[in-house]
PDB file of N, CA and C in Angstrom:
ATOM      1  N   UNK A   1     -10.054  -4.179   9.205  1.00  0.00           N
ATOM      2  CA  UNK A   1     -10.387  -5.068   8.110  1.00  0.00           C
ATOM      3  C   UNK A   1      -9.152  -5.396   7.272  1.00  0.00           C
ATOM      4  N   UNK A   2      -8.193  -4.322   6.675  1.00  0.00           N
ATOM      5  CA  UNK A   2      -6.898  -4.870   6.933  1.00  0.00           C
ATOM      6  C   UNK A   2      -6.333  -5.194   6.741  1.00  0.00           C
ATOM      7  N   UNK A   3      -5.900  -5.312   8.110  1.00  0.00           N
ATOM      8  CA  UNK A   3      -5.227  -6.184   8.987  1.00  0.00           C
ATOM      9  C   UNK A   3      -5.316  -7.345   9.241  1.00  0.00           C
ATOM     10  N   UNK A   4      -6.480  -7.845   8.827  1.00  0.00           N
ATOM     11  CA  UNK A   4      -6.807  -9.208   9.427  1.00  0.00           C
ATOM     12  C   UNK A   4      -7.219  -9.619   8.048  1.00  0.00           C
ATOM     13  N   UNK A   5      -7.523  -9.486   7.134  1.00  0.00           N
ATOM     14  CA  UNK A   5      -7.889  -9.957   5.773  1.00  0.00           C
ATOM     15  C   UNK A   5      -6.995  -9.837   4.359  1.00  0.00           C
ATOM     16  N   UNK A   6      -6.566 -10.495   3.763  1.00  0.00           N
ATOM     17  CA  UNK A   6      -5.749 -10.441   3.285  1.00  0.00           C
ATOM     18  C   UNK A   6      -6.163  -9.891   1.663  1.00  0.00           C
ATOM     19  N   UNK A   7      -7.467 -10.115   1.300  1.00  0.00           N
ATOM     20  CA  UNK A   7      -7.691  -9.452   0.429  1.00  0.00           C
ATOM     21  C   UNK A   7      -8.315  -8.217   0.228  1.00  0.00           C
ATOM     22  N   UNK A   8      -8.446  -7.719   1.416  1.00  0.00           N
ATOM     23  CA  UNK A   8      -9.056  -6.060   2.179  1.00  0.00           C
ATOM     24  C   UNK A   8      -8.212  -5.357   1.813  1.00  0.00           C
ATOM     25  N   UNK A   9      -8.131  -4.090   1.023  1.00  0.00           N
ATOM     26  CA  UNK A   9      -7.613  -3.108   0.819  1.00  0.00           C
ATOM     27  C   UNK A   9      -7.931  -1.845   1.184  1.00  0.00           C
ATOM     28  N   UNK A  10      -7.270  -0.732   0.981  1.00  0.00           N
ATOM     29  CA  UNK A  10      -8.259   0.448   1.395  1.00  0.00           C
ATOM     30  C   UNK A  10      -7.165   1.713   0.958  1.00  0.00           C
ATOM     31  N   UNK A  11      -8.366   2.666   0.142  1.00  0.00           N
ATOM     32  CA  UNK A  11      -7.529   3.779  -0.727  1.00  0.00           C
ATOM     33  C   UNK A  11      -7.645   5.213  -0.271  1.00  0.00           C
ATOM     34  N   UNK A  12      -6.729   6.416  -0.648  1.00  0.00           N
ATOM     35  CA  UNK A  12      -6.972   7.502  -0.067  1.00  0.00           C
ATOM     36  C   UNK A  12      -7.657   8.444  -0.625  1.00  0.00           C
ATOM     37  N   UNK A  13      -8.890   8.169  -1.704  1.00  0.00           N
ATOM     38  CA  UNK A  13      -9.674   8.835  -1.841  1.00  0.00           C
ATOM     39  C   UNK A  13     -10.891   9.438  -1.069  1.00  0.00           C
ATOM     40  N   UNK A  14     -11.231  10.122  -1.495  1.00  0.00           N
ATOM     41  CA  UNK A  14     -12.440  11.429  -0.242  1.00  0.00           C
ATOM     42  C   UNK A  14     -11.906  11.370   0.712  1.00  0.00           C
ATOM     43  N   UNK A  15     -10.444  11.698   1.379  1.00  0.00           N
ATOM     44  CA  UNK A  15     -10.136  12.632   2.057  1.00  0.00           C
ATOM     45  C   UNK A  15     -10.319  14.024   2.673  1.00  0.00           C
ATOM     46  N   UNK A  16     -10.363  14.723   1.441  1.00  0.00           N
ATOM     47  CA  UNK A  16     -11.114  16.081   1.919  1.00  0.00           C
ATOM     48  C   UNK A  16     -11.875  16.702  -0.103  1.00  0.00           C
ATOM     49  N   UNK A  17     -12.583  17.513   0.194  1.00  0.00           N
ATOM     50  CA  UNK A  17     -13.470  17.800  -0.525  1.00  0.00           C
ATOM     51  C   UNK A  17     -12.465  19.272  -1.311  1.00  0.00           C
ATOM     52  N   UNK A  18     -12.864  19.501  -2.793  1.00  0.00           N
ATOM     53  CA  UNK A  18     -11.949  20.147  -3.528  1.00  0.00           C
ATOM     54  C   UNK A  18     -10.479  20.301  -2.875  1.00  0.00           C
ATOM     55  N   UNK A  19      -9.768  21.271  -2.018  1.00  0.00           N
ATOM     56  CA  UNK A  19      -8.406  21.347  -1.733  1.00  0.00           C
ATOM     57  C   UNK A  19      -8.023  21.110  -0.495  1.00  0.00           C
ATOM     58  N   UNK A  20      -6.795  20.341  -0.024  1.00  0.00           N
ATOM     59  CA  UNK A  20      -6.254  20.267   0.638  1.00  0.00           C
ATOM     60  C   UNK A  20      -5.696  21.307   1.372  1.00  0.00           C
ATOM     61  N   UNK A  21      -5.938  21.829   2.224  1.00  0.00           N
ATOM     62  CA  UNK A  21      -5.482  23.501   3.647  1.00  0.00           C
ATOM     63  C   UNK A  21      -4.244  22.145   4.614  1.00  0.00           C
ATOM     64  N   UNK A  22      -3.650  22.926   4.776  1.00  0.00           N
ATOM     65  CA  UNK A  22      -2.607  22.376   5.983  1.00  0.00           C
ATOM     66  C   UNK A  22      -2.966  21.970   6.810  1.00  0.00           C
ATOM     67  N   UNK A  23      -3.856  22.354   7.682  1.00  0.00           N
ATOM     68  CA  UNK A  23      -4.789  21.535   8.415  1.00  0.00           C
ATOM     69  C   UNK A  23      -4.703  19.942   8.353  1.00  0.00           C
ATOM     70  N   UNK A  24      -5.736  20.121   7.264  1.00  0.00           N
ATOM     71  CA  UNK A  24      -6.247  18.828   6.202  1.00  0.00           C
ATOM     72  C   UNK A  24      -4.760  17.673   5.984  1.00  0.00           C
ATOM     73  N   UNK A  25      -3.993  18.380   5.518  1.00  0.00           N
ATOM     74  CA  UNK A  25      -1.771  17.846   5.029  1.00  0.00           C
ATOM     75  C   UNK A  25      -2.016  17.064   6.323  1.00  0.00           C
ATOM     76  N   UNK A  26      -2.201  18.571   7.664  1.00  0.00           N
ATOM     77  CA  UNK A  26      -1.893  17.346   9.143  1.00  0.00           C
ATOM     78  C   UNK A  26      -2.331  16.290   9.449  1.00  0.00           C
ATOM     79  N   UNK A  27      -3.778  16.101   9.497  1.00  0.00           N
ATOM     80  CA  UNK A  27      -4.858  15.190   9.774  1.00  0.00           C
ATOM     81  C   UNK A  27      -4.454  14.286   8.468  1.00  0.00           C
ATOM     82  N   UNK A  28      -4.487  14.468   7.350  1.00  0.00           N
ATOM     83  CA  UNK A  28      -3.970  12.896   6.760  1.00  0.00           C
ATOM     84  C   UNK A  28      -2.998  12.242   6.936  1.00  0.00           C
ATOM     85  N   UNK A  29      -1.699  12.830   6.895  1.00  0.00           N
ATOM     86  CA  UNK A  29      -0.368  12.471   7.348  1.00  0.00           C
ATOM     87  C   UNK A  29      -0.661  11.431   8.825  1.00  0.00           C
ATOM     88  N   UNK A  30      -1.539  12.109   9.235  1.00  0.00           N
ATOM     89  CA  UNK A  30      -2.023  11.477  10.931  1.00  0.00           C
ATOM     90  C   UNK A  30      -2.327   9.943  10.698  1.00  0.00           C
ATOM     91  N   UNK A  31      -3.512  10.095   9.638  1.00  0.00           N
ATOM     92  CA  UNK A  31      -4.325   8.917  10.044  1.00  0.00           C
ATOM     93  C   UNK A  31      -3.473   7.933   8.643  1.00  0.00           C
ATOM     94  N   UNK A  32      -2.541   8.850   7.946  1.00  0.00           N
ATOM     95  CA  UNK A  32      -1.857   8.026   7.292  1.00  0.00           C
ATOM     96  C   UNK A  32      -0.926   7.139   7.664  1.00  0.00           C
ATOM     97  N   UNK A  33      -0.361   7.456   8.758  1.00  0.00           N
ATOM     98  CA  UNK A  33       0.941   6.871   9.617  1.00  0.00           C
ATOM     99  C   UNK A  33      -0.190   6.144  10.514  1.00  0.00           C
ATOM    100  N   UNK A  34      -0.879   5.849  11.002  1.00  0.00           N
ATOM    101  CA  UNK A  34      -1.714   5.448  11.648  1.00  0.00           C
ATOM    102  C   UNK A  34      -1.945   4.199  10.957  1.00  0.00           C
ATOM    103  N   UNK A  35      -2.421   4.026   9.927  1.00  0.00           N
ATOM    104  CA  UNK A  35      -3.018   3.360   9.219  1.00  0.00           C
ATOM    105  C   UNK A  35      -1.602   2.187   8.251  1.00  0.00           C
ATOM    106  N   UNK A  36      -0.402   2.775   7.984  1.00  0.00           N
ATOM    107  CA  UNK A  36       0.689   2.487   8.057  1.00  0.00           C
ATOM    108  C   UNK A  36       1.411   1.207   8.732  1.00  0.00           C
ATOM    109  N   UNK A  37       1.204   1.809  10.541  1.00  0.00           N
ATOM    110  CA  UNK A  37       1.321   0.861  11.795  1.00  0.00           C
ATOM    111  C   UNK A  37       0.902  -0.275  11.465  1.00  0.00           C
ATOM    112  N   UNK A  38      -0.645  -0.265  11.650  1.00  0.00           N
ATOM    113  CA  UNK A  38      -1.564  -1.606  11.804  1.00  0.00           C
ATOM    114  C   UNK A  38      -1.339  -1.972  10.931  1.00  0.00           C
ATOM    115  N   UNK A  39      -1.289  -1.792   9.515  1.00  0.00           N
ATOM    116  CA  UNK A  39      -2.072  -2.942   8.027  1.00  0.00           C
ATOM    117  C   UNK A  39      -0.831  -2.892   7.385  1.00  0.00           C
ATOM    118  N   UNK A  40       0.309  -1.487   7.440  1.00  0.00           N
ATOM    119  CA  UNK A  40       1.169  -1.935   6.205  1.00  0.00           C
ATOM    120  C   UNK A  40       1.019  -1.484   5.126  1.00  0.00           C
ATOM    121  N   UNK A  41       1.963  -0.793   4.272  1.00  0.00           N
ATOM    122  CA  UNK A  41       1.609  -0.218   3.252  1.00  0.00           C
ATOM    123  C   UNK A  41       1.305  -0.898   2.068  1.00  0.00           C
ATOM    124  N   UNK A  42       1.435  -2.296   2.050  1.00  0.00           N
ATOM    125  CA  UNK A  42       1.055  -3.068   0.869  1.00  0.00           C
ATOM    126  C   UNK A  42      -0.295  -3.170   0.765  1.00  0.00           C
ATOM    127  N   UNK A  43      -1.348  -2.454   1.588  1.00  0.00           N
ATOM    128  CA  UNK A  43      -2.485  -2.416   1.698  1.00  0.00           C
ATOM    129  C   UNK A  43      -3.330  -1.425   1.413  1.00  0.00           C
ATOM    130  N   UNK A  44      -2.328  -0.200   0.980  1.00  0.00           N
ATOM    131  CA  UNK A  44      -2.421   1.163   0.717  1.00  0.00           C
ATOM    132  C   UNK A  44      -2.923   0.975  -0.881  1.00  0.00           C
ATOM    133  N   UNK A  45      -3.908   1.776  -1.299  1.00  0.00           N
ATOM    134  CA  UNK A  45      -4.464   2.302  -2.812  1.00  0.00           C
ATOM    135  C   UNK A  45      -4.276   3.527  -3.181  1.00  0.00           C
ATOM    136  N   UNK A  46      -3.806   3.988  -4.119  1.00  0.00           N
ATOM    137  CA  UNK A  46      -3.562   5.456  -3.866  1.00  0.00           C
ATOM    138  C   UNK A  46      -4.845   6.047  -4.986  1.00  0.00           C
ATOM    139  N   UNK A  47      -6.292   6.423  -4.574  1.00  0.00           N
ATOM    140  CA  UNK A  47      -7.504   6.374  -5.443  1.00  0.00           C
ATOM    141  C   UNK A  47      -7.627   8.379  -5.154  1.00  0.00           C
ATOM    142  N   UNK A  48      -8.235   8.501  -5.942  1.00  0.00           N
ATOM    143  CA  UNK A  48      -8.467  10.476  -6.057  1.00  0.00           C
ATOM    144  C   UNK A  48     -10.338  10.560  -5.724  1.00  0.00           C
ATOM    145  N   UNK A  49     -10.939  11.515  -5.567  1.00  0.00           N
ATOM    146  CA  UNK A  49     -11.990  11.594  -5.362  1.00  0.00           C
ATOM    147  C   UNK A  49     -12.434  12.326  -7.073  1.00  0.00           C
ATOM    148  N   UNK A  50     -11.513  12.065  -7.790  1.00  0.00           N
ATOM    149  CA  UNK A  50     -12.476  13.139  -9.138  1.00  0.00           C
ATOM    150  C   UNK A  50     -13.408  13.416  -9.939  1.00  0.00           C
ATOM    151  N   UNK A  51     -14.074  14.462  -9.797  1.00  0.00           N
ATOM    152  CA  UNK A  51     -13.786  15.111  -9.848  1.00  0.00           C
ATOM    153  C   UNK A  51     -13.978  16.195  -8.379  1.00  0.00           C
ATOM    154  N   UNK A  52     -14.383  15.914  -7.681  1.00  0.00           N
ATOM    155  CA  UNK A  52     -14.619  15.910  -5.881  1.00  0.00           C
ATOM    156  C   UNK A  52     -13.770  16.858  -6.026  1.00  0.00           C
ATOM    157  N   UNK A  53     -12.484  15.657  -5.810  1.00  0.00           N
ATOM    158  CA  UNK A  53     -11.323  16.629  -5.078  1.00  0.00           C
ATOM    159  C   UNK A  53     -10.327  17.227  -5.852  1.00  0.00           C
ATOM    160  N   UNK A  54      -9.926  18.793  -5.866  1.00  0.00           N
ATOM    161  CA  UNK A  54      -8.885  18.764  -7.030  1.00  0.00           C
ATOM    162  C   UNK A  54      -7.482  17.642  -7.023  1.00  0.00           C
ATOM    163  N   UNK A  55      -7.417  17.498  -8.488  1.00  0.00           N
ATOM    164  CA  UNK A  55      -5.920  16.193  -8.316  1.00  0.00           C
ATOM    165  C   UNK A  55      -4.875  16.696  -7.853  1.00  0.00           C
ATOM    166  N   UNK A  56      -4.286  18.415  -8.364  1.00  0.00           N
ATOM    167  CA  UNK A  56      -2.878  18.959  -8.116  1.00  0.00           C
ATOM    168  C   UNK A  56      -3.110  18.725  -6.368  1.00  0.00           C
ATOM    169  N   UNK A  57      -3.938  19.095  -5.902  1.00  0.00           N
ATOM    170  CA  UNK A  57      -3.823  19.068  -4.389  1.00  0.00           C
ATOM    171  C   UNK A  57      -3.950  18.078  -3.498  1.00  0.00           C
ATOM    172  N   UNK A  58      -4.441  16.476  -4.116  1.00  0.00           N
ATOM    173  CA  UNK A  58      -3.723  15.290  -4.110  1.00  0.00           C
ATOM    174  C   UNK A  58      -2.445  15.314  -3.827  1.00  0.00           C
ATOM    175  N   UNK A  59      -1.523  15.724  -5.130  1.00  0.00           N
ATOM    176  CA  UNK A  59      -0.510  15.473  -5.171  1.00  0.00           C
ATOM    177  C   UNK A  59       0.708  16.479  -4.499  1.00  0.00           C
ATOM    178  N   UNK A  60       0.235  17.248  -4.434  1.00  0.00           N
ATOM    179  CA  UNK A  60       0.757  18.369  -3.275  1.00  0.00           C
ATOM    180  C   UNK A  60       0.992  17.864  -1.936  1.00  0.00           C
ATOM    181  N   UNK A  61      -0.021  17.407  -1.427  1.00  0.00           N
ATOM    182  CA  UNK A  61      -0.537  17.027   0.315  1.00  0.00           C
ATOM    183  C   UNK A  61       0.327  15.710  -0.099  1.00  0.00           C
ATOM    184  N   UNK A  62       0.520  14.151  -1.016  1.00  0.00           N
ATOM    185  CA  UNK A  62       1.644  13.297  -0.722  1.00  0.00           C
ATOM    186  C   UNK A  62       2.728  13.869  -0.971  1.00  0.00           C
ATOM    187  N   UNK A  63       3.153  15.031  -1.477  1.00  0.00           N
ATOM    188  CA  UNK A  63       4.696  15.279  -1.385  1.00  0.00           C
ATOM    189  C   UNK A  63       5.047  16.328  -0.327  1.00  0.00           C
ATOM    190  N   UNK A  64       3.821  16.710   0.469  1.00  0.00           N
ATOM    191  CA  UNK A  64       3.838  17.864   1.399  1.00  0.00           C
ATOM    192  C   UNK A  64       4.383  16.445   2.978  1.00  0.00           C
ATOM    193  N   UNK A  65       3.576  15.482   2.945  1.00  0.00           N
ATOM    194  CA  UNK A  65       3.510  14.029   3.598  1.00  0.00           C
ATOM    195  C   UNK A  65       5.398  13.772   3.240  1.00  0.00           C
ATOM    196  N   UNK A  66       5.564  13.165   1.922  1.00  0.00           N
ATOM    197  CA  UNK A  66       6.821  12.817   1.920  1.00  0.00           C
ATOM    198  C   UNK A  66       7.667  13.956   2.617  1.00  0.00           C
ATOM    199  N   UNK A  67       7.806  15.132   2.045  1.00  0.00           N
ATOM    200  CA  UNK A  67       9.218  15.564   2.759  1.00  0.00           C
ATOM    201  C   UNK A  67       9.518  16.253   4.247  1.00  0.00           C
ATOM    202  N   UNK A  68       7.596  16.130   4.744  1.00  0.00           N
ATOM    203  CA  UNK A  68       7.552  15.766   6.042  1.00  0.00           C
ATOM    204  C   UNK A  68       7.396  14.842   7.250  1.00  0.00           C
ATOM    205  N   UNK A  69       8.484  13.741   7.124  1.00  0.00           N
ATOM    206  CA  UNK A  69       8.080  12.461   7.483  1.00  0.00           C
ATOM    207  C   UNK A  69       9.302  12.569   8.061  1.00  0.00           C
ATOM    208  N   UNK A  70       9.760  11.634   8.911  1.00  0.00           N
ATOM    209  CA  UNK A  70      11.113  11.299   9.298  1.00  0.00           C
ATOM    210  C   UNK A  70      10.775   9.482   9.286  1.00  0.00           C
ATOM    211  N   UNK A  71      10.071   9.298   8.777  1.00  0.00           N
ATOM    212  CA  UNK A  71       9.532   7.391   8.529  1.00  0.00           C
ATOM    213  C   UNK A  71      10.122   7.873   7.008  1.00  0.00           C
ATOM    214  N   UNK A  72      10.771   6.913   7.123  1.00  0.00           N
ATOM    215  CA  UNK A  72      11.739   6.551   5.188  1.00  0.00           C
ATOM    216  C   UNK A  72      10.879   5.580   4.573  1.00  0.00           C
ATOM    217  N   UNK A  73      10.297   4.698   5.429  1.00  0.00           N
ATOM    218  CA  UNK A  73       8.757   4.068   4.268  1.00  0.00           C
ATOM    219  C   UNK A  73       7.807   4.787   3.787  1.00  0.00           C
ATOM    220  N   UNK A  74       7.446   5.704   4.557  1.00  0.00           N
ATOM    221  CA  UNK A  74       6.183   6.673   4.028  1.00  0.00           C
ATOM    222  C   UNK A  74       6.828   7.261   2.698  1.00  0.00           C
ATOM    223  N   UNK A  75       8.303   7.929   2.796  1.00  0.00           N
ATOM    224  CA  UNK A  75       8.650   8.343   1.782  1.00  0.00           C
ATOM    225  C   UNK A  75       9.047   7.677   0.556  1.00  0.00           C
ATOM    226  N   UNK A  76       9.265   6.922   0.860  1.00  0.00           N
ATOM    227  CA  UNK A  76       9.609   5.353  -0.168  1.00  0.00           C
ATOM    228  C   UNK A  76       8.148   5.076  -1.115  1.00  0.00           C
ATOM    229  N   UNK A  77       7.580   5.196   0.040  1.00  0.00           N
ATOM    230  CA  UNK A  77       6.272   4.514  -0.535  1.00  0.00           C
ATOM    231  C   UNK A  77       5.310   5.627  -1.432  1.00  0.00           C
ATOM    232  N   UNK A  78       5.291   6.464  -0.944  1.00  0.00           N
ATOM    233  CA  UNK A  78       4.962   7.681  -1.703  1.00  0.00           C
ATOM    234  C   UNK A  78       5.257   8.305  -3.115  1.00  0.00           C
ATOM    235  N   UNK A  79       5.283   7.135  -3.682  1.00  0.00           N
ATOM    236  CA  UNK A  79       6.569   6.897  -5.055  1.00  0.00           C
ATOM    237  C   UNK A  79       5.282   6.491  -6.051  1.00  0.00           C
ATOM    238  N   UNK A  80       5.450   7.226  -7.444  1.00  0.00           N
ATOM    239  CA  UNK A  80       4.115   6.502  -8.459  1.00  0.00           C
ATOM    240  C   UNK A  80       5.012   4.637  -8.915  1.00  0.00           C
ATOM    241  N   UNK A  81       5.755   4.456  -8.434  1.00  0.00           N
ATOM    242  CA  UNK A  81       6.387   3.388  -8.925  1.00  0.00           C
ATOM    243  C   UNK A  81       5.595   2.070  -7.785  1.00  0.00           C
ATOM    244  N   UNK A  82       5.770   2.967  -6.519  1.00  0.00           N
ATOM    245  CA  UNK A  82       5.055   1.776  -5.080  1.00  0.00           C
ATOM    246  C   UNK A  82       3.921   1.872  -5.548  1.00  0.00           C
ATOM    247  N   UNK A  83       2.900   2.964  -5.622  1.00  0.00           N
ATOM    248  CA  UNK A  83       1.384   3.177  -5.898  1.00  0.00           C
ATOM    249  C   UNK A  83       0.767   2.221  -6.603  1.00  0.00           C
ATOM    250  N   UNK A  84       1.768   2.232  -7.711  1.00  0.00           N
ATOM    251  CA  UNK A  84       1.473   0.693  -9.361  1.00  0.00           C
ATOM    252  C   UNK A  84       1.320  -0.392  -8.905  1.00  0.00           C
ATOM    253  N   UNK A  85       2.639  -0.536  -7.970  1.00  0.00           N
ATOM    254  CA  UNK A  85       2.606  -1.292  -7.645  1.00  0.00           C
ATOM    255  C   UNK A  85       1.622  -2.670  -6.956  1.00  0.00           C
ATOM    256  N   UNK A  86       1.284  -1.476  -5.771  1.00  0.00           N
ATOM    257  CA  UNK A  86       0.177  -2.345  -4.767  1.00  0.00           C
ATOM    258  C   UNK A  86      -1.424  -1.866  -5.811  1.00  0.00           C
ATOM    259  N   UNK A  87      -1.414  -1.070  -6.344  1.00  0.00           N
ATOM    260  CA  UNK A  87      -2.698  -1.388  -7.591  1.00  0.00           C
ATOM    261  C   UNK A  87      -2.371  -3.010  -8.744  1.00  0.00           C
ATOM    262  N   UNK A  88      -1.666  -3.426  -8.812  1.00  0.00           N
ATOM    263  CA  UNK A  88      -1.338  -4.402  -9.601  1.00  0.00           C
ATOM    264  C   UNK A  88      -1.330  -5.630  -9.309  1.00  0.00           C
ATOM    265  N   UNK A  89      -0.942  -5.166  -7.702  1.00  0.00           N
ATOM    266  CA  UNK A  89      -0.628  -6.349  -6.695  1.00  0.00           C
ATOM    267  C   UNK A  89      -2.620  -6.669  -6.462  1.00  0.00           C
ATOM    268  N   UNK A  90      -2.910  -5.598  -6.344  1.00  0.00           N
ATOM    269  CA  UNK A  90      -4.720  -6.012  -5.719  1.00  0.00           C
ATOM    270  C   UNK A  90      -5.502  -6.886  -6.683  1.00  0.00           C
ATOM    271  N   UNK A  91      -5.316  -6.079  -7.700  1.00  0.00           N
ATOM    272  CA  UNK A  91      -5.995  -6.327  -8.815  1.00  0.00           C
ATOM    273  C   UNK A  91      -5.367  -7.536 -10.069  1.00  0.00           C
ATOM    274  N   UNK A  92      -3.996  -8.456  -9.454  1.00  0.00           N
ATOM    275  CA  UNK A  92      -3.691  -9.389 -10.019  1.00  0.00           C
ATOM    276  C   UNK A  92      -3.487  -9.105 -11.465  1.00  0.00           C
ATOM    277  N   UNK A  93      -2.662  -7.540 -11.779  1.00  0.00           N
ATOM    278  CA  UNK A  93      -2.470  -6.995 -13.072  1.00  0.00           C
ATOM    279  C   UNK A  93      -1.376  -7.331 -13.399  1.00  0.00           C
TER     280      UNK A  93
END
């Protein structure tokens, strides 16, 4: 959806339920780079499940993601400056 639509977005909230386990770090990182490929990160939302999911472990699992990447966009992008960004960009802020 995308990919092919230009006003389709899609965010990484309810991921996983209260904390992020390494496991969990792997499997998002997965379907994060995955998701990356096809659509592009200008398509990325960076949304929390809260109170669902704890936030510190949000933010743990994208910097656990950034400094395990060897993709320099993921890490780029993984920035509260990109995040604003494409929230601003969606929402014509």
């Amino acid at each position: 959806m995308c990919y092919k639509n230009k006003n389709v977005y899609t965010d990484i909230s309810g991921f996983v339920y209260k904390n992020f386990e390494t496991e969990d770090k792997v499997k998002f990182k997965k379907v994060l780079d995955e998701f990356l490929d096809i659509a592009g990160s200008d398509k990325l939302l960076f949304g929390t499940d809260s109170p669902i999911s704890n936030q510190r472990s949000y933010i743990e699992a994208l910097d656990w993601i950034a400094t395990n990447t060897t993709n320099k966009k993921v890490s780029e992008m993984l920035t509260p400056q990109y995040m604003t960004l494409n929230t601003q960009r969606a929402f014509k802020l």
